[in-house]
N, C-alpha and C. Protein backbone atom coordinates (compact mmCIF):
# COMPACT_ATOMS: atom_id res chain seq x y z
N UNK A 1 -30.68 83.51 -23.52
CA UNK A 1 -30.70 84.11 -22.19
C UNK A 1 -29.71 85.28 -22.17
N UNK A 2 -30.22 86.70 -21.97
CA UNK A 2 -29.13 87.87 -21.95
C UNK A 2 -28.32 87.55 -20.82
N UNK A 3 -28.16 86.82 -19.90
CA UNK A 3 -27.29 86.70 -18.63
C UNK A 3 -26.72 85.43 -18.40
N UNK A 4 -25.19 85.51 -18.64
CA UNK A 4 -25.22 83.55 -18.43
C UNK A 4 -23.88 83.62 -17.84
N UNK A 5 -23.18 82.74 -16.88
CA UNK A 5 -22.03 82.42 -16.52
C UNK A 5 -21.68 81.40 -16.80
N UNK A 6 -20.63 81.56 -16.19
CA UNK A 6 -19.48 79.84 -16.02
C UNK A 6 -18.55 80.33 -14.48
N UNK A 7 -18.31 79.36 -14.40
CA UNK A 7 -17.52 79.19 -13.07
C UNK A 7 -16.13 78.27 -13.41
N UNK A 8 -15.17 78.83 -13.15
CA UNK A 8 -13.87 78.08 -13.33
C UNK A 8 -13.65 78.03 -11.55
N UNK A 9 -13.50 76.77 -11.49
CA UNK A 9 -12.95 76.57 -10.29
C UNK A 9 -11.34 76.68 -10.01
N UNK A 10 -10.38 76.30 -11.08
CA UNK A 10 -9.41 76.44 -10.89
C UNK A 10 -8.37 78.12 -10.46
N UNK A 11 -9.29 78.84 -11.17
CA UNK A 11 -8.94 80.16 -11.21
C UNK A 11 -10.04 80.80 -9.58
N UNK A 12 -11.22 80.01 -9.14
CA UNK A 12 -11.95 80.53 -8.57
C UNK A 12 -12.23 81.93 -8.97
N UNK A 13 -13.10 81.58 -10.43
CA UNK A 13 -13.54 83.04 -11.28
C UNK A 13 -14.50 82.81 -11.82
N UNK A 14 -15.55 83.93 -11.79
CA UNK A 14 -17.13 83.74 -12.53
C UNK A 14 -17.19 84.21 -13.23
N UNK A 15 -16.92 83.92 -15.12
CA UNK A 15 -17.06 84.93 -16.02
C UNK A 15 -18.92 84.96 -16.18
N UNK A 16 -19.38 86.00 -16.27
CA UNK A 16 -20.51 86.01 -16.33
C UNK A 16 -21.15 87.73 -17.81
N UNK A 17 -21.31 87.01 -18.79
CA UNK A 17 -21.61 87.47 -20.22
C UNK A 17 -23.07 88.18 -19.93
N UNK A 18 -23.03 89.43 -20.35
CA UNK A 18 -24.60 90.11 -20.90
C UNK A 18 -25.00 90.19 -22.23
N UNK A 19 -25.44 89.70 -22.68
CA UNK A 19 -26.00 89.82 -24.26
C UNK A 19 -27.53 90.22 -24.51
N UNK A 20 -27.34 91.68 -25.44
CA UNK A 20 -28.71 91.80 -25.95
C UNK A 20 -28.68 92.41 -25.02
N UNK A 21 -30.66 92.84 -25.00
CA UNK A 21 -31.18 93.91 -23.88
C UNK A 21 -31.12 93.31 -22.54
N UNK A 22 -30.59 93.54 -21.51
CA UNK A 22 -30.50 93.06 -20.32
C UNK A 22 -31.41 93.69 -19.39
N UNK A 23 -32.71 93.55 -18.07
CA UNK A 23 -33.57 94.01 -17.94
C UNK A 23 -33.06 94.22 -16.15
N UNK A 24 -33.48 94.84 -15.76
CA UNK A 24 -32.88 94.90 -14.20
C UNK A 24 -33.47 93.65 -13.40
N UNK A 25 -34.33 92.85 -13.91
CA UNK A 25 -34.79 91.74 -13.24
C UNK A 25 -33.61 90.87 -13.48
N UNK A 26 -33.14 90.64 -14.71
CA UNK A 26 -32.54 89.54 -14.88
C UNK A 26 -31.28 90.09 -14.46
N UNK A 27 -30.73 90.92 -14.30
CA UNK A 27 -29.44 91.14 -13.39
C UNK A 27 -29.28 90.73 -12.23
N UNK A 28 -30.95 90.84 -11.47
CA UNK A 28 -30.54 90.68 -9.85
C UNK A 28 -31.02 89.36 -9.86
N UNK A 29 -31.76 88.81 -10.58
CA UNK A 29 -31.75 87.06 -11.07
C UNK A 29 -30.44 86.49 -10.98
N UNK A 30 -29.44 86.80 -11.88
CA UNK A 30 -28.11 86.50 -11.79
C UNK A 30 -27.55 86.31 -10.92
N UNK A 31 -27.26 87.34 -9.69
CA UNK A 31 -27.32 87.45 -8.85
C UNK A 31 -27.57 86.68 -7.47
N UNK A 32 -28.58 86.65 -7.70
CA UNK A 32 -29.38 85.26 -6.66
C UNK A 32 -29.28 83.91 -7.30
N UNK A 33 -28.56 83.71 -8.40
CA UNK A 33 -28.92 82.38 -8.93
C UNK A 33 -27.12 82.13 -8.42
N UNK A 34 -26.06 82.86 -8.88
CA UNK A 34 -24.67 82.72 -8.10
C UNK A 34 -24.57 82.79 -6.59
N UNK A 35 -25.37 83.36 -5.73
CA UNK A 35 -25.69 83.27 -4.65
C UNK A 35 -25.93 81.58 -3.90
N UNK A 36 -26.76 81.32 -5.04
CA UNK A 36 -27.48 79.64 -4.77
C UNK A 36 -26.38 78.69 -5.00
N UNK A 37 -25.68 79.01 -6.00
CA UNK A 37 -24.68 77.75 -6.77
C UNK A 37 -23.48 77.43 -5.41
N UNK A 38 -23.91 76.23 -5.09
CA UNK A 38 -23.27 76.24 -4.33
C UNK A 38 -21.54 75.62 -4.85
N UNK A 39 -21.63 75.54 -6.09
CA UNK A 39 -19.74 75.43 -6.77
C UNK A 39 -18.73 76.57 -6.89
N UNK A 40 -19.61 77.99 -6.71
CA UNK A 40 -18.68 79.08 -6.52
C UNK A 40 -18.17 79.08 -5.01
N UNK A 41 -17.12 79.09 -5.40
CA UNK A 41 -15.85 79.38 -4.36
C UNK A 41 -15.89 81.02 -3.51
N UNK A 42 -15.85 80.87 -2.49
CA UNK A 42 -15.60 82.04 -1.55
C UNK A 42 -14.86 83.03 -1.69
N UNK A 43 -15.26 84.31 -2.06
CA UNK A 43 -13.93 85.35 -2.68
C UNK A 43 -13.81 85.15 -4.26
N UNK A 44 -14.69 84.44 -4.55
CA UNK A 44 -14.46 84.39 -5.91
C UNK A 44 -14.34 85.79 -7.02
N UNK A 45 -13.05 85.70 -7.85
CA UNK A 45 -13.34 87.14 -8.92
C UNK A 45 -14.72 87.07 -9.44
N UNK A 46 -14.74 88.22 -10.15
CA UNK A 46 -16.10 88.40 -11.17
C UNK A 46 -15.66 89.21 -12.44
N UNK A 47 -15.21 88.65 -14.11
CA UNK A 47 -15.31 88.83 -14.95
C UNK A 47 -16.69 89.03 -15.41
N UNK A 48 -17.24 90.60 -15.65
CA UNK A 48 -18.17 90.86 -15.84
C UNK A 48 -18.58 91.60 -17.19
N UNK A 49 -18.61 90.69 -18.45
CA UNK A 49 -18.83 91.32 -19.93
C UNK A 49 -19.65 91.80 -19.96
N UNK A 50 -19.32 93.22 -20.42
CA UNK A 50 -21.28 94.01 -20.74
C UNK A 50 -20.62 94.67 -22.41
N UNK A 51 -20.00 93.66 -23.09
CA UNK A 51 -19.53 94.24 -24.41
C UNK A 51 -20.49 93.94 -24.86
N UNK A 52 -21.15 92.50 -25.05
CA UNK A 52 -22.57 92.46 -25.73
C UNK A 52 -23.58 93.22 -25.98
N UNK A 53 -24.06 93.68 -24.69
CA UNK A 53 -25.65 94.44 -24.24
C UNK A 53 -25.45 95.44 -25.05
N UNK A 54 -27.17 95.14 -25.24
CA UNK A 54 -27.51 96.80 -26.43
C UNK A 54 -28.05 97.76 -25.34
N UNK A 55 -28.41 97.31 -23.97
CA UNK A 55 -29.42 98.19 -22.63
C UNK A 55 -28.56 99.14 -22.17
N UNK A 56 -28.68 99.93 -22.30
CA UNK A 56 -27.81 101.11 -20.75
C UNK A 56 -29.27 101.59 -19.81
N UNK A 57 -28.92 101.07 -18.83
CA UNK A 57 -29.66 100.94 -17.59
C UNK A 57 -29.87 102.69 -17.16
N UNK A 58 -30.67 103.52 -16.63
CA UNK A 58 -30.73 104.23 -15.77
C UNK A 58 -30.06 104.19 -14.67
N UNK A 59 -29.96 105.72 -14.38
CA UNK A 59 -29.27 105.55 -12.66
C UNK A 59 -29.91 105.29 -11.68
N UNK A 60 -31.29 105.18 -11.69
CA UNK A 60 -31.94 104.59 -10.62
C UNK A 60 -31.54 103.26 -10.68
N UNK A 61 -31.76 102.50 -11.93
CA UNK A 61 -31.76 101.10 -12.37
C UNK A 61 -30.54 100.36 -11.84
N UNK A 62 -29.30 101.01 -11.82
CA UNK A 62 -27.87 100.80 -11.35
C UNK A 62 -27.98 100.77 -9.91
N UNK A 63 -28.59 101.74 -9.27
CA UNK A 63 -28.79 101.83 -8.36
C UNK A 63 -29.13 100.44 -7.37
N UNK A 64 -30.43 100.04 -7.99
CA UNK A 64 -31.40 99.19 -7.51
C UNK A 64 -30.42 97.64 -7.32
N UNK A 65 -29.74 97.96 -8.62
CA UNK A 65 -28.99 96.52 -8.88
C UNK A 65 -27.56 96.68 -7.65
N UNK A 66 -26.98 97.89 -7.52
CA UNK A 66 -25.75 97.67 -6.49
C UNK A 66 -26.79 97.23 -5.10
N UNK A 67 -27.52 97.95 -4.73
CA UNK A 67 -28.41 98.03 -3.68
C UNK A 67 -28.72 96.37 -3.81
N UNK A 68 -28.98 95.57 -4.36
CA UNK A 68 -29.85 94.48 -4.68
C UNK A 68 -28.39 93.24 -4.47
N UNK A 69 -27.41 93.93 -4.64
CA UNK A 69 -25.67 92.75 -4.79
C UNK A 69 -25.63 92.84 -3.34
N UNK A 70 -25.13 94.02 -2.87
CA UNK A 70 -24.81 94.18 -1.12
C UNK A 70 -25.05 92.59 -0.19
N UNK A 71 -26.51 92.34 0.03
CA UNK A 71 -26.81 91.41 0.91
C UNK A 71 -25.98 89.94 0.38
N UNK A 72 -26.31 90.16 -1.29
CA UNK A 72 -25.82 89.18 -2.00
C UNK A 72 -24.21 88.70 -1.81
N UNK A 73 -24.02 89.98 -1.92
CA UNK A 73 -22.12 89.92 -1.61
C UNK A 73 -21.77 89.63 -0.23
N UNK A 74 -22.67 89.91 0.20
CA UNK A 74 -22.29 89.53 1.82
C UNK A 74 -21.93 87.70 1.89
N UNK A 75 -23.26 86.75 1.63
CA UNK A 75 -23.19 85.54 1.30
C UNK A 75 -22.25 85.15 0.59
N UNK A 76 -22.02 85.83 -0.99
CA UNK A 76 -21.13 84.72 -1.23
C UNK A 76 -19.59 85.56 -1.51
N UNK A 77 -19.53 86.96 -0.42
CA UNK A 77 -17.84 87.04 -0.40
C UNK A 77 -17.26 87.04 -1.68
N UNK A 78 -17.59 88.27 -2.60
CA UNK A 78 -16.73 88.10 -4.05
C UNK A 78 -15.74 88.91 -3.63
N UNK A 79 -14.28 88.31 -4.39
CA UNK A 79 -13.11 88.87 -4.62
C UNK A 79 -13.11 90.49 -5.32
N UNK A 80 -11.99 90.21 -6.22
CA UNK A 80 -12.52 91.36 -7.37
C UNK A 80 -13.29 91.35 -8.48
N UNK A 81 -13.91 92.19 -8.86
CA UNK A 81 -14.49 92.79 -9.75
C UNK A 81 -13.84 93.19 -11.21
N UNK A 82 -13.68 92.31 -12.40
CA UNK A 82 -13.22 92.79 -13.80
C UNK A 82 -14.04 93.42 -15.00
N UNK A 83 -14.35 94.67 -14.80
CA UNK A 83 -15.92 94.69 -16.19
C UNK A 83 -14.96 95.03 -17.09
N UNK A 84 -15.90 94.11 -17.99
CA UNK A 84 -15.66 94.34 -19.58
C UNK A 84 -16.11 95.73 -20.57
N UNK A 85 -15.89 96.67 -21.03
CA UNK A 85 -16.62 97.40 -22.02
C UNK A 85 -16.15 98.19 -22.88
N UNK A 86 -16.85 98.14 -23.91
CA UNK A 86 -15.68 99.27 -25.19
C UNK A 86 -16.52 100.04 -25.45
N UNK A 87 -17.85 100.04 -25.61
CA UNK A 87 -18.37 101.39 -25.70
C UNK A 87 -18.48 102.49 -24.92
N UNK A 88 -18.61 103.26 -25.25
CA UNK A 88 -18.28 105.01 -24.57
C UNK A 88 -19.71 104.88 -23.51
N UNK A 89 -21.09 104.01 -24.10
CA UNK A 89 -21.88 104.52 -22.62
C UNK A 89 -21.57 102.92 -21.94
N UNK A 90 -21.31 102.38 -22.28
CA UNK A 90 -21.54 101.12 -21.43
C UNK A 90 -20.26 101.44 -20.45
N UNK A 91 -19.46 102.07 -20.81
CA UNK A 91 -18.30 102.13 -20.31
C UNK A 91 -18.42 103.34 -18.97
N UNK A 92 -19.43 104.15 -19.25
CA UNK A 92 -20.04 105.04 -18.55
C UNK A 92 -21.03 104.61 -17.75
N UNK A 93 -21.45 103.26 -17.73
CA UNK A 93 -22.77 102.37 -17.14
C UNK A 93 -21.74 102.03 -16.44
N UNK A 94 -20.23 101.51 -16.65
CA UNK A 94 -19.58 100.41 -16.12
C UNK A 94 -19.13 101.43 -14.77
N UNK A 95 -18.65 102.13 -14.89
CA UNK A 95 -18.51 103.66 -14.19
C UNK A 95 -19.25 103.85 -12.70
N UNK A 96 -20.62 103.70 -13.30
CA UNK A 96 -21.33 104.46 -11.94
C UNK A 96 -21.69 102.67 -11.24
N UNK A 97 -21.58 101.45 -12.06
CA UNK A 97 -21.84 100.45 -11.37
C UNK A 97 -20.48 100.13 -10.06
N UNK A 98 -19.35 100.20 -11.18
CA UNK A 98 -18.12 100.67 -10.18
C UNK A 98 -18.45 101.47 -8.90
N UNK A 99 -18.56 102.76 -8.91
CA UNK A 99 -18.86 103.22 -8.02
C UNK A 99 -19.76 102.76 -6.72
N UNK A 100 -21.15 102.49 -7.20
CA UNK A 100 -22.23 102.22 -6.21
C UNK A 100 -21.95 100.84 -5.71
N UNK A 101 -21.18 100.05 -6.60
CA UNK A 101 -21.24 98.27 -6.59
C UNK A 101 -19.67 98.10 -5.01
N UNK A 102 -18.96 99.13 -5.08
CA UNK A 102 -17.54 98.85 -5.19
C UNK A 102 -17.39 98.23 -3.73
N UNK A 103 -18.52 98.69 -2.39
CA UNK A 103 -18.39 97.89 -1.14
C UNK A 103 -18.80 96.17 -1.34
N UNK A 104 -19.20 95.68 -2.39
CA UNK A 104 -19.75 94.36 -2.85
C UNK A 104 -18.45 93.51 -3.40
N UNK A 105 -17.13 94.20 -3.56
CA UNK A 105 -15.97 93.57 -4.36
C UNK A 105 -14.67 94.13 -3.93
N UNK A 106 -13.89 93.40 -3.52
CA UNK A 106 -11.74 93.93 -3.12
C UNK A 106 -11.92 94.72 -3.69
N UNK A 107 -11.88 95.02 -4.91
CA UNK A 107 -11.76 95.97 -5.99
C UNK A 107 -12.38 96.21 -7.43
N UNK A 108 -12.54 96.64 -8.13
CA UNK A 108 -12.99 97.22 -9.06
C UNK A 108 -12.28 97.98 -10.56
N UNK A 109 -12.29 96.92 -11.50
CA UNK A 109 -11.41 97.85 -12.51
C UNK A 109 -12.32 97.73 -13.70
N UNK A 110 -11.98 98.57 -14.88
CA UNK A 110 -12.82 98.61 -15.87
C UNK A 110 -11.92 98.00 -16.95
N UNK A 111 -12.08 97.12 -18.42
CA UNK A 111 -10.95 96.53 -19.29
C UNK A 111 -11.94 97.03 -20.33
N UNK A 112 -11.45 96.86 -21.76
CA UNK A 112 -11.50 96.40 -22.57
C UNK A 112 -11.47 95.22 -23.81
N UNK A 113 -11.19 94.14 -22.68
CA UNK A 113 -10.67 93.21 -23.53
C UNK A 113 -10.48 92.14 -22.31
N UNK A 114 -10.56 90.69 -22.70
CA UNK A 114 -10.43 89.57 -21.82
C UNK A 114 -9.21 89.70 -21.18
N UNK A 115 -8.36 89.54 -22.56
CA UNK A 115 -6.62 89.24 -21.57
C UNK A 115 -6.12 90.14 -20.63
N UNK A 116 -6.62 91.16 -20.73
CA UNK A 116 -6.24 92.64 -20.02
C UNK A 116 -6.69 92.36 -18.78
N UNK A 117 -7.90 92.00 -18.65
CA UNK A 117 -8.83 91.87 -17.68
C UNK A 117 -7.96 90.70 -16.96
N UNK A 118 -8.20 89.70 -17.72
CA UNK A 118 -7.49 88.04 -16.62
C UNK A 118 -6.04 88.81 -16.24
N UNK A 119 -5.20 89.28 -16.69
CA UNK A 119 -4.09 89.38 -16.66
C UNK A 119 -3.78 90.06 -14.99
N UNK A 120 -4.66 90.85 -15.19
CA UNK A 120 -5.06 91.96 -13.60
C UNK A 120 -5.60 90.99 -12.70
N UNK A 121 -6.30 90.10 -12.77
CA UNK A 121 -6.45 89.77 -12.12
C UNK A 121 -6.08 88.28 -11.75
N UNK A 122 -5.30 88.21 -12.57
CA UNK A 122 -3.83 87.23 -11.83
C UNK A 122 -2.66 87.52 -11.24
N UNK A 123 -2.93 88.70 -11.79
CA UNK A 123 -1.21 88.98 -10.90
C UNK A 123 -1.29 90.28 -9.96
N UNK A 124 -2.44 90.74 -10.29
CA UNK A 124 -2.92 91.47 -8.91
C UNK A 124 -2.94 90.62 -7.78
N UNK A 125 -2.26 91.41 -6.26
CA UNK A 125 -2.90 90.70 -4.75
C UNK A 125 -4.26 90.75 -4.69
N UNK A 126 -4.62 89.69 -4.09
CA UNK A 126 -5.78 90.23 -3.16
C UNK A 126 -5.92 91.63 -1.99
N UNK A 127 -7.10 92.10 -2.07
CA UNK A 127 -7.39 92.81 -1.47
C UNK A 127 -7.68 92.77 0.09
């Protein structure tokens, strides 16, 4: 499955992994399937790896998917936002999702790397 999470309750954090070609269906699948779970916590962060994926989405495609979180984010109230990426376009995907995504999340940062990522967002306030 290119799209899979976990939910830590203790941290109230959704790491959620892209692997392989990722298709804009199964993003906003994702999406609605964390929407449903009713074990994610309110305000929950979102560790979001896109180091895997071989896909770089279009800007319509980005589009469709911030457009497609909104209602979503409304329901289930995510905290911040941690994306993962080391490549130069994913990192440029991560970019304009930032941008269009950023009323859906407190905040929005881009990492390279897990610990970097958790680290921010432990000892960062809330927003």
């Amino acid at each position: 499955m290119p799209v899979t999470y976990r939910y830590d309750s203790s941290r109230n954090r959704i790491h959620t992994a892209c692997e392989g070609y990722v298709t804009l269906q199964e993003a906003m699948a994702h999406f609605r399937t964390l929407a449903a779970d009713e074990a994610v916590g309110i305000h929950a962060d979102l560790i979001l790896d896109l180091r895997g994926t071989t896909s770089v989405p279009h800007i319509e495609q980005m589009a469709k998917v911030a457009e497609g979180i909104d209602p979503l984010a409304a329901e289930l109230r995510f905290g911040r936002c941690a994306i993962l990426a080391h490549r130069d376009r994913v990192y440029g995907m991560a970019r304009m999702f930032m941008a269009m995504s950023g009323s859906a999340f407190g905040e929005v940062r881009i990492f390279a790397d897990v610990p970097t990522a958790e680290r921010w967002l432990d000892d960062s306030p809330r927003s």
